[in-house]
Protein backbone atom coordinates (compact mmCIF):
# COMPACT_ATOMS: atom_id res chain seq x y z
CA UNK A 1 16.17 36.34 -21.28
CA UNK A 2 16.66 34.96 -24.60
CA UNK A 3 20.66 35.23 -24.01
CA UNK A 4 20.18 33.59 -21.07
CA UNK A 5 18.72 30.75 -23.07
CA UNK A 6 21.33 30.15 -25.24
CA UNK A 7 23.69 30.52 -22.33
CA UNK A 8 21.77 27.43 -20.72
CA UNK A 9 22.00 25.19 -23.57
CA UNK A 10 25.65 25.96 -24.58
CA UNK A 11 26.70 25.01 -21.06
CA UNK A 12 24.17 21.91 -20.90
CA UNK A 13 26.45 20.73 -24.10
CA UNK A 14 29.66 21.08 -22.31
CA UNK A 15 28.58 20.26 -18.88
CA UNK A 16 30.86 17.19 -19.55
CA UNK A 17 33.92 19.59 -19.48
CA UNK A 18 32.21 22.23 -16.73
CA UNK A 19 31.54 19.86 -14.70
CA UNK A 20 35.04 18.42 -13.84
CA UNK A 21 36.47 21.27 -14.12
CA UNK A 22 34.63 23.42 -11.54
CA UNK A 23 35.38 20.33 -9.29
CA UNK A 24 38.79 20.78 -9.65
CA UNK A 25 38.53 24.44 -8.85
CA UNK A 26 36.82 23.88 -5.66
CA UNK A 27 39.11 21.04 -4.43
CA UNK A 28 42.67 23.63 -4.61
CA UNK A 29 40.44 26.33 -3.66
CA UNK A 30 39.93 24.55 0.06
CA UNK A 31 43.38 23.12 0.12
CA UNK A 32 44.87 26.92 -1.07
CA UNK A 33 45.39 27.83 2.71
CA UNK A 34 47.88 25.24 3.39
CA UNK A 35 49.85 26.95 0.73
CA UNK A 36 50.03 30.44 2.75
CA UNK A 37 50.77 28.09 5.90
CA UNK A 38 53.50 26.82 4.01
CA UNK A 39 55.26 30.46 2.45
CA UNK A 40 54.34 31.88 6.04
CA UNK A 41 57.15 29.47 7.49
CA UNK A 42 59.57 30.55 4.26
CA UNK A 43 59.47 26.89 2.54
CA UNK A 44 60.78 26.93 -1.02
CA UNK A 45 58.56 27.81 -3.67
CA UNK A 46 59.03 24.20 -5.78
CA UNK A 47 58.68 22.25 -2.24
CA UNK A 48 55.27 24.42 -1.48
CA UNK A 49 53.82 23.51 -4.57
CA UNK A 50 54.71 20.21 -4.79
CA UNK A 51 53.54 19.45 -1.36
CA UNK A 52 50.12 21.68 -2.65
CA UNK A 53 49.95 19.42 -6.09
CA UNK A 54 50.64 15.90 -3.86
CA UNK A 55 47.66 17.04 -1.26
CA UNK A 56 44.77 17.65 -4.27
CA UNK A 57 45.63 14.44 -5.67
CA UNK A 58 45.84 12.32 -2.41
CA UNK A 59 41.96 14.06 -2.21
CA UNK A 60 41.03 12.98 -5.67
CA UNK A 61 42.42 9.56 -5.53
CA UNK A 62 40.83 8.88 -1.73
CA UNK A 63 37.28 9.87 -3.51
CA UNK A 64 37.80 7.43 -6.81
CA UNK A 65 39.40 4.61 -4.55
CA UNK A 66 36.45 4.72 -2.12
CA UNK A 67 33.73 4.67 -4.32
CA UNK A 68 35.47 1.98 -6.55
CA UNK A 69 35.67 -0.18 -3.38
CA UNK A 70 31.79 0.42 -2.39
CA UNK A 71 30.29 -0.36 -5.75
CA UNK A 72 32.82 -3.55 -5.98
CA UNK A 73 31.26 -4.49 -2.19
CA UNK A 74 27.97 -3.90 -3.12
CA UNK A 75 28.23 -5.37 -6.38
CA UNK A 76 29.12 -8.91 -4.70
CA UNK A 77 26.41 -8.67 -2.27
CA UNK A 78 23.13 -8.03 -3.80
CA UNK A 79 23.37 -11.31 -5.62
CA UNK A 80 22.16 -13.14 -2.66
CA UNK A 81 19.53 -11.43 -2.02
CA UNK A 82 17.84 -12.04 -5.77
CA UNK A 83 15.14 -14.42 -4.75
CA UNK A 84 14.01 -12.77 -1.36
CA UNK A 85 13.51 -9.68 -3.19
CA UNK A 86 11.48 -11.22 -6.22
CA UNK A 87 9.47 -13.20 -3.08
CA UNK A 88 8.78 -9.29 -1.67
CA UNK A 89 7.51 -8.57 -4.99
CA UNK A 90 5.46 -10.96 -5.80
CA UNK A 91 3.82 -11.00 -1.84
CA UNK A 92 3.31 -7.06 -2.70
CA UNK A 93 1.15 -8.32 -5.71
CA UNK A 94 -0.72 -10.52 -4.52
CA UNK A 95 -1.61 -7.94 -1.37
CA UNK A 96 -2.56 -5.86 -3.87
CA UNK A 97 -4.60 -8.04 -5.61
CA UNK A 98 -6.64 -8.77 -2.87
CA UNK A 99 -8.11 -5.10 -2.47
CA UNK A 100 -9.32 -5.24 -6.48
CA UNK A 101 -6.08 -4.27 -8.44
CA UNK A 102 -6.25 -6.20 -11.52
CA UNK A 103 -3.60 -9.20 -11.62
CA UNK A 104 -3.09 -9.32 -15.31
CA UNK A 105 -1.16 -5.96 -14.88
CA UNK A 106 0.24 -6.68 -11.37
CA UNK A 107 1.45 -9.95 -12.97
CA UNK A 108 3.11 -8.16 -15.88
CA UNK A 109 4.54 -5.30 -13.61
CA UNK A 110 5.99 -7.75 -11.30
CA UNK A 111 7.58 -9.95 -14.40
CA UNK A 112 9.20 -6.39 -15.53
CA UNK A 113 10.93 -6.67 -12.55
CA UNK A 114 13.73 -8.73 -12.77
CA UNK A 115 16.24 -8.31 -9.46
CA UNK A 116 19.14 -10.60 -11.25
CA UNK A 117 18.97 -8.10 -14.66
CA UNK A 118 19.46 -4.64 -11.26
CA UNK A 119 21.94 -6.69 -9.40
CA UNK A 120 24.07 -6.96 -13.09
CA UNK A 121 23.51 -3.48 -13.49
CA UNK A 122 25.49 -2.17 -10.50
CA UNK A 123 28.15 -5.02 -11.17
CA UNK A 124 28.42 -2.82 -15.28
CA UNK A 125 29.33 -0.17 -13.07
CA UNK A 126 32.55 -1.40 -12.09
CA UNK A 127 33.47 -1.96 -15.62
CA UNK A 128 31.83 1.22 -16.35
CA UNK A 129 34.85 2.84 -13.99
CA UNK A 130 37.40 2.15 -17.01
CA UNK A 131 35.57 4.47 -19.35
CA UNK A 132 35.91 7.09 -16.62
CA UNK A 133 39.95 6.89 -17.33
CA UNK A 134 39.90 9.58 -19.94
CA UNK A 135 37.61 11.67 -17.55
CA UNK A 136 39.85 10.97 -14.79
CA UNK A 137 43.35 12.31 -16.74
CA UNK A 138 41.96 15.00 -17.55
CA UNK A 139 40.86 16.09 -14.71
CA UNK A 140 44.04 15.25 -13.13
CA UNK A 141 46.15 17.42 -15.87
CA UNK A 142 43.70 20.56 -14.40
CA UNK A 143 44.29 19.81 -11.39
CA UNK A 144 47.99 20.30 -11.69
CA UNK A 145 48.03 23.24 -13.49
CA UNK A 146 45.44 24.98 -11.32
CA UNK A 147 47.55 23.88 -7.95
CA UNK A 148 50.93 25.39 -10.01
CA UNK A 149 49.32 28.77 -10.30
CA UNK A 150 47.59 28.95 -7.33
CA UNK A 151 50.52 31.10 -6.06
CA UNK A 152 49.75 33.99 -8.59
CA UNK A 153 46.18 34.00 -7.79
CA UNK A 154 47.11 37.08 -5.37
CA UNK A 155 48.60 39.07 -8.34
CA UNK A 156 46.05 38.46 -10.77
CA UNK A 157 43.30 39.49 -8.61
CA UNK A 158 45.70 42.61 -7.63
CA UNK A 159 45.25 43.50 -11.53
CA UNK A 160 41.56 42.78 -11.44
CA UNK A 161 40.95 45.15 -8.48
CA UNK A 162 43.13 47.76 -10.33
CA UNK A 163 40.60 47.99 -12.71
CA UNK A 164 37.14 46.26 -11.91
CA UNK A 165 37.33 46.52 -8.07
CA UNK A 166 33.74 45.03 -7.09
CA UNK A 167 34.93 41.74 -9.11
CA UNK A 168 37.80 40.97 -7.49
CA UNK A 169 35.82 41.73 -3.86
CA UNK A 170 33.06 39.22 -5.50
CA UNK A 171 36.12 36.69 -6.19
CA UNK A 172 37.51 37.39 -3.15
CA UNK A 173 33.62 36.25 -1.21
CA UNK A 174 33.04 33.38 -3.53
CA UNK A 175 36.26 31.69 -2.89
CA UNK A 176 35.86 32.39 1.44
CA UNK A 177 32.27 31.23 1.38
CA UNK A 178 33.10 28.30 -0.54
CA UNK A 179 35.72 27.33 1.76
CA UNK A 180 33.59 28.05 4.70
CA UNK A 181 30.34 26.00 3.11
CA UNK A 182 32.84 22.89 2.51
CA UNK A 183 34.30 23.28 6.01
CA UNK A 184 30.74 23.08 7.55
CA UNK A 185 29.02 20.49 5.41
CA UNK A 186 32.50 18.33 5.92
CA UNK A 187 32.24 18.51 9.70
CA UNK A 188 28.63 17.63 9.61
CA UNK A 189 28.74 15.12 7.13
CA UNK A 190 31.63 12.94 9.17
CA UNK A 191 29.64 13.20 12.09
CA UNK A 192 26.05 12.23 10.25
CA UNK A 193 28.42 9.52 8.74
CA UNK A 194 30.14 7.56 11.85
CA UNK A 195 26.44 7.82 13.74
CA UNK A 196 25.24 6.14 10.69
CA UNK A 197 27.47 3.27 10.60
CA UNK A 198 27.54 2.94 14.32
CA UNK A 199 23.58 2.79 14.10
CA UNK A 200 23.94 0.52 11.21
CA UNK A 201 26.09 -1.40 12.44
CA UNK A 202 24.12 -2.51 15.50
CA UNK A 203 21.18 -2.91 13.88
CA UNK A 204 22.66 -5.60 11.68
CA UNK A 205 22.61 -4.25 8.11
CA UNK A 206 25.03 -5.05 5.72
CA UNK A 207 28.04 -3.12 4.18
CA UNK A 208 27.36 -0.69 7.36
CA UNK A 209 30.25 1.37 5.93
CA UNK A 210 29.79 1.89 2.60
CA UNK A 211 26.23 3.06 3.77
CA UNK A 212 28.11 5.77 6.00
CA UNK A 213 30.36 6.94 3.25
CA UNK A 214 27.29 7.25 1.49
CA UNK A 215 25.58 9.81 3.85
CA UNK A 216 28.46 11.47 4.01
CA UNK A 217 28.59 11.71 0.19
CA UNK A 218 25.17 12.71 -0.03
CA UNK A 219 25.27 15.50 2.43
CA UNK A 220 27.08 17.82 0.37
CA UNK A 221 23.40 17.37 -1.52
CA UNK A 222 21.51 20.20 -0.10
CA UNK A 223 18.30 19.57 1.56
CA UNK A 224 17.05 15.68 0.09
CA UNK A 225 20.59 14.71 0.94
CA UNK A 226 19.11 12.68 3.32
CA UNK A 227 16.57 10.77 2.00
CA UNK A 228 19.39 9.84 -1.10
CA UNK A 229 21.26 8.13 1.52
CA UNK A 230 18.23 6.51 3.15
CA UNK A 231 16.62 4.58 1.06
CA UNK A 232 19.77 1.91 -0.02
CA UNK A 233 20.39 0.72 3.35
CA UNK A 234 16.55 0.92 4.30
CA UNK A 235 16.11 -1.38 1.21
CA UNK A 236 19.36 -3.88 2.06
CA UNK A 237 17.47 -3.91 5.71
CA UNK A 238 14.44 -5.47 4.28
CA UNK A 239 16.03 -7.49 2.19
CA UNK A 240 18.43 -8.81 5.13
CA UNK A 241 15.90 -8.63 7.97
CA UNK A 242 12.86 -8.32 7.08
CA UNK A 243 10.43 -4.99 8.16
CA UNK A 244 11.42 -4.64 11.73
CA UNK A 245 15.07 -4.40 9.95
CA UNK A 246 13.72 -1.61 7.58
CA UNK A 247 11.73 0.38 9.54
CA UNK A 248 14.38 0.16 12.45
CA UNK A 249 16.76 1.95 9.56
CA UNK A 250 13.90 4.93 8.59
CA UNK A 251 13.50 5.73 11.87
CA UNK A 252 17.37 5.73 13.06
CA UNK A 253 18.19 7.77 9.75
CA UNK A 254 15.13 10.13 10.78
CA UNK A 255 15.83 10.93 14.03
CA UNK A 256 19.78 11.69 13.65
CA UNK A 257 19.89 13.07 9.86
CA UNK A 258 16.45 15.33 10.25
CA UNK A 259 17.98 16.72 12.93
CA UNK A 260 21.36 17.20 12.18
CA UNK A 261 20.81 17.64 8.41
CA UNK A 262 17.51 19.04 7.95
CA UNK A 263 17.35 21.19 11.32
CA UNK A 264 20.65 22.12 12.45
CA UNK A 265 23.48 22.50 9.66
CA UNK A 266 21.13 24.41 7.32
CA UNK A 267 21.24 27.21 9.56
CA UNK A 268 24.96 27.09 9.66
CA UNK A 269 25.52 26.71 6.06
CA UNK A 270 23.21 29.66 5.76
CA UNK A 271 25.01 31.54 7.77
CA UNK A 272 28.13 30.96 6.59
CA UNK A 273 27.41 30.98 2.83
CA UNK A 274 24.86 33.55 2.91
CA UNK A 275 22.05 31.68 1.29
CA UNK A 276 18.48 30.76 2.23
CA UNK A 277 17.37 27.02 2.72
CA UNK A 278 14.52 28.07 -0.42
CA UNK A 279 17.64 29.32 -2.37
CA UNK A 280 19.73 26.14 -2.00
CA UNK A 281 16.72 24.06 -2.85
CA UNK A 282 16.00 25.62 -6.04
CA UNK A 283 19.77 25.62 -6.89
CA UNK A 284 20.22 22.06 -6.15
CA UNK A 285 17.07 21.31 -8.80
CA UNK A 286 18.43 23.23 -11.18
CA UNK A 287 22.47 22.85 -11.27
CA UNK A 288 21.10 18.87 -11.48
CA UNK A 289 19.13 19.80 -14.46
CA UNK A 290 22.13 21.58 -15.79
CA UNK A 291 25.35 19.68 -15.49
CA UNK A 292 23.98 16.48 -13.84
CA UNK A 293 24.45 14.58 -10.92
CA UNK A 294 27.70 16.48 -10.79
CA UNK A 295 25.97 19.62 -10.16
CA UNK A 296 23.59 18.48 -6.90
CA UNK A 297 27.31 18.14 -5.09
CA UNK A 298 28.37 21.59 -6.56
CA UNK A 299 25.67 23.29 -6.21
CA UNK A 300 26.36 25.94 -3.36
CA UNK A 301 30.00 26.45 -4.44
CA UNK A 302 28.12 27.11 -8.43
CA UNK A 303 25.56 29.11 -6.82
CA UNK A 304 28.09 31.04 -5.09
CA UNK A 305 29.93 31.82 -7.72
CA UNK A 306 26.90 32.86 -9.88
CA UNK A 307 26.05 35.33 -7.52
CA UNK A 308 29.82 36.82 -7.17
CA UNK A 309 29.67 37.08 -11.11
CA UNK A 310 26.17 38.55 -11.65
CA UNK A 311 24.72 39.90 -8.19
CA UNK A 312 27.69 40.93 -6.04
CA UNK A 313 29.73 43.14 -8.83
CA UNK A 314 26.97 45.41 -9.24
CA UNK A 315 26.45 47.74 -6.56
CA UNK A 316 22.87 48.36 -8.10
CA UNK A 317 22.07 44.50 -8.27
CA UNK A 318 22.03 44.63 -4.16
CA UNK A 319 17.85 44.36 -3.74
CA UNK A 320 18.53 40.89 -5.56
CA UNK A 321 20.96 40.36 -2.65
CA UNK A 322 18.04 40.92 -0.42
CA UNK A 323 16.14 37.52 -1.71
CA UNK A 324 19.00 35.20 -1.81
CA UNK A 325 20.88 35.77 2.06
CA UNK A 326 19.53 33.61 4.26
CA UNK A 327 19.73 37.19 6.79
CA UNK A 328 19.27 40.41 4.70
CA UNK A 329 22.00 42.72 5.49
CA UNK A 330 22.02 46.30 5.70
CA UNK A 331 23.45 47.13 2.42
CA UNK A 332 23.99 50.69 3.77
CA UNK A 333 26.22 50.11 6.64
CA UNK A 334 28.18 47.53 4.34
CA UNK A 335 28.82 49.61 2.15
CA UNK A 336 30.49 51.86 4.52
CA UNK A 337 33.34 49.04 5.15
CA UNK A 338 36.36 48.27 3.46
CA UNK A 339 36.92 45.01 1.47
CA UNK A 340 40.35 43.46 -0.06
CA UNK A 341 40.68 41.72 -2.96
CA UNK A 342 42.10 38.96 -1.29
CA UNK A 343 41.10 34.91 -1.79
CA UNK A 344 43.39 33.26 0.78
CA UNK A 345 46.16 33.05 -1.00
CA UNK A 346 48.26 36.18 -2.55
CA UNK A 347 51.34 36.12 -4.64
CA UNK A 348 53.56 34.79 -2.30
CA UNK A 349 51.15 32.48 -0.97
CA UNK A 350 50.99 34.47 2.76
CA UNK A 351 46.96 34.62 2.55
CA UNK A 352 47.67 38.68 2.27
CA UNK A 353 46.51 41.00 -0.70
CA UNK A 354 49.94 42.54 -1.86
CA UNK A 355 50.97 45.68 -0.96
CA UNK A 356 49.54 48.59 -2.68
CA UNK A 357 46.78 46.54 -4.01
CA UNK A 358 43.80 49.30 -3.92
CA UNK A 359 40.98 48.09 -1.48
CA UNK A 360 37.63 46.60 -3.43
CA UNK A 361 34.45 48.55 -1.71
CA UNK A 362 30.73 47.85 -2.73
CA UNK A 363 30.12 51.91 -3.41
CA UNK A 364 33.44 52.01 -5.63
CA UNK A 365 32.45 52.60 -9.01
């Protein structure tokens, strides 16, 4: 436990470099099959990769562009809503004053709250993005080096199995259930996202898009996904509108993201990841905690690869198994089946372990 400790706090102090770098990881890790499509119908090995390298970044740079774009449009419209929020303030204080709240305090809470100083915070932001430019090469660089060897990843994990055949099995799940999870959350998340905006968008609140991207953003957050991407446009509704406006937004958001979020795509991503709704709530807390607001998006793919490190490579580790699956399995009759060391993509990028690469099993020592 005490190793465990220091393991924490080393990785807390690097979670700068962790965290960008797992990202990377897990954006050529679900665009790796397109590389086996593209070997499978004999295209040249420089003209796969390059096509492979071109595809991560076009992901990257679609993220950074669209969030640049939503802070700018947000940045320019909050402004002009400055003295209708200071009036909902100060109304709020004088309610409260009424039922014996003292207004000395009220008064100096409310004058702590000064809309124009928020409104030229999220307008920093934007100049805030420069600073990210350092961030955002380097995480480009890794990007192209992991997309260059992602054709060898077949023949490494070929040596791995030769001599540690549970890890490369492990490797094998982590990298399929990651894929799977962001295939799933991806699907749901575009469809949480246009009935958003559609709702949104009738209802009359502003920047009804960026307020869609941002559910869709926010549901790779496991479980208060939701309620992240709520309260903005339930705020810009009062503002805009008034109550009817904001309450019209809560209860929209509440009966299409409960539902769809909270009710029915947990139960796929637990299925499909392996991972109990309790499980991914305590992860999300504590990746957060760990690597920051980098690590609530990441934090099924880090869990998952936690577990493939520490739970699934030891066949004795299984009863821990047990408490994390969202359905226990019967570790006996898995055992009995035969596993490749395979992660979608092998040496010559066909989505096959090579040939003669000895099979990983659970009861191989």
């Amino acid at each position: 436990m005490a190793a465990v400790v220091v393991v924490l706090a080393g990785v807390r102090s690097i979670a700068w470099l962790i965290g960008p770098a797992f990202l990377a990881l897990i954006i050529v890790i679900a665009v790796a099959p397109v590389l086996g499509w593209m070997r499978r119908r004999r295209w040249p090995g420089w003209l796969s990769t390059l096509v492979l390298v071109l595809m991560v970044y076009a992901v990257l740079l679609v993220m950074v562009g669209v969030v640049v774009v939503s802070i700018a449009r947000l940045a320019t419209e909050l402004p002009q809503y400055t003295d209708k929020a200071q009036g909902y303030v100060n109304s709020a204080t004088a309610t409260l004053a009424k039922y014996g709240v003292g207004p000395d305090q009220l008064k100096s809470l409310a004058d702590q709250v000064n809309w124009g100083k928020i409104a030229g915070l999220v307008a920093s932001l934007l100049g805030g993005i420069a600073g990210l430019a350092t961030s955002l090469v380097f995480l480009l660089a890794l990007l192209l080096f992991l997309s260059v060897e992602t054709s060898g990843v077949g023949a490494r994990l070929a040596a791995v199995a030769s001599d540690r055949p549970q890890a490369a099995a492990a490797l094998a799940d982590f990298a399929v259930g990651t894929r799977t999870y962001l295939i799933v959350t991806t699907v749901f998340g575009l469809i949480v996202a246009v009935l958003d905006t559609v709702a949104l968008w009738i209802i009359g609140v502003p920047l009804a898009i960026t307020w869609g991207l941002l559910s869709f953003i926010t549901n790779y957050i496991p479980n208060v996904g939701f309620i992240l991407g709520l309260i903005p446009p339930a705020l810009l509704g009062l503002l805009s509108g008034g109550w009817g406006t904001a309450l019209a937004v809560i209860v929209v958001y509440c009966i299409l993201n409960v539902v769809v979020q909270s009710v029915i795509q947990p139960r796929f991503v637990g299925d499909s990841v392996g991972l109990s709704i309790t499980v991914t709530f305590v992860a999300l807390l504590f990746w957060t905690w760990l690597i920051g607001g980098l690590g609530a998006i990441l934090a099924i793919p880090l869990t998952l690869l936690a577990k493939a490190l520490l739970v699934d490579v030891d066949p004795g580790a299984g009863w821990i198994d047990a408490f994390l699956r969202y359905t226990p399995v019967d570790r006996a009759a898995a055992d009995g089946g035969p596993r490749t060391a395979e992660v979608g993509v092998g040496p010559d990028g066909d989505g096959e372990a090579p040939a003669g690469t000895p099979a990983a099993s659970p009861s191989t020592p």
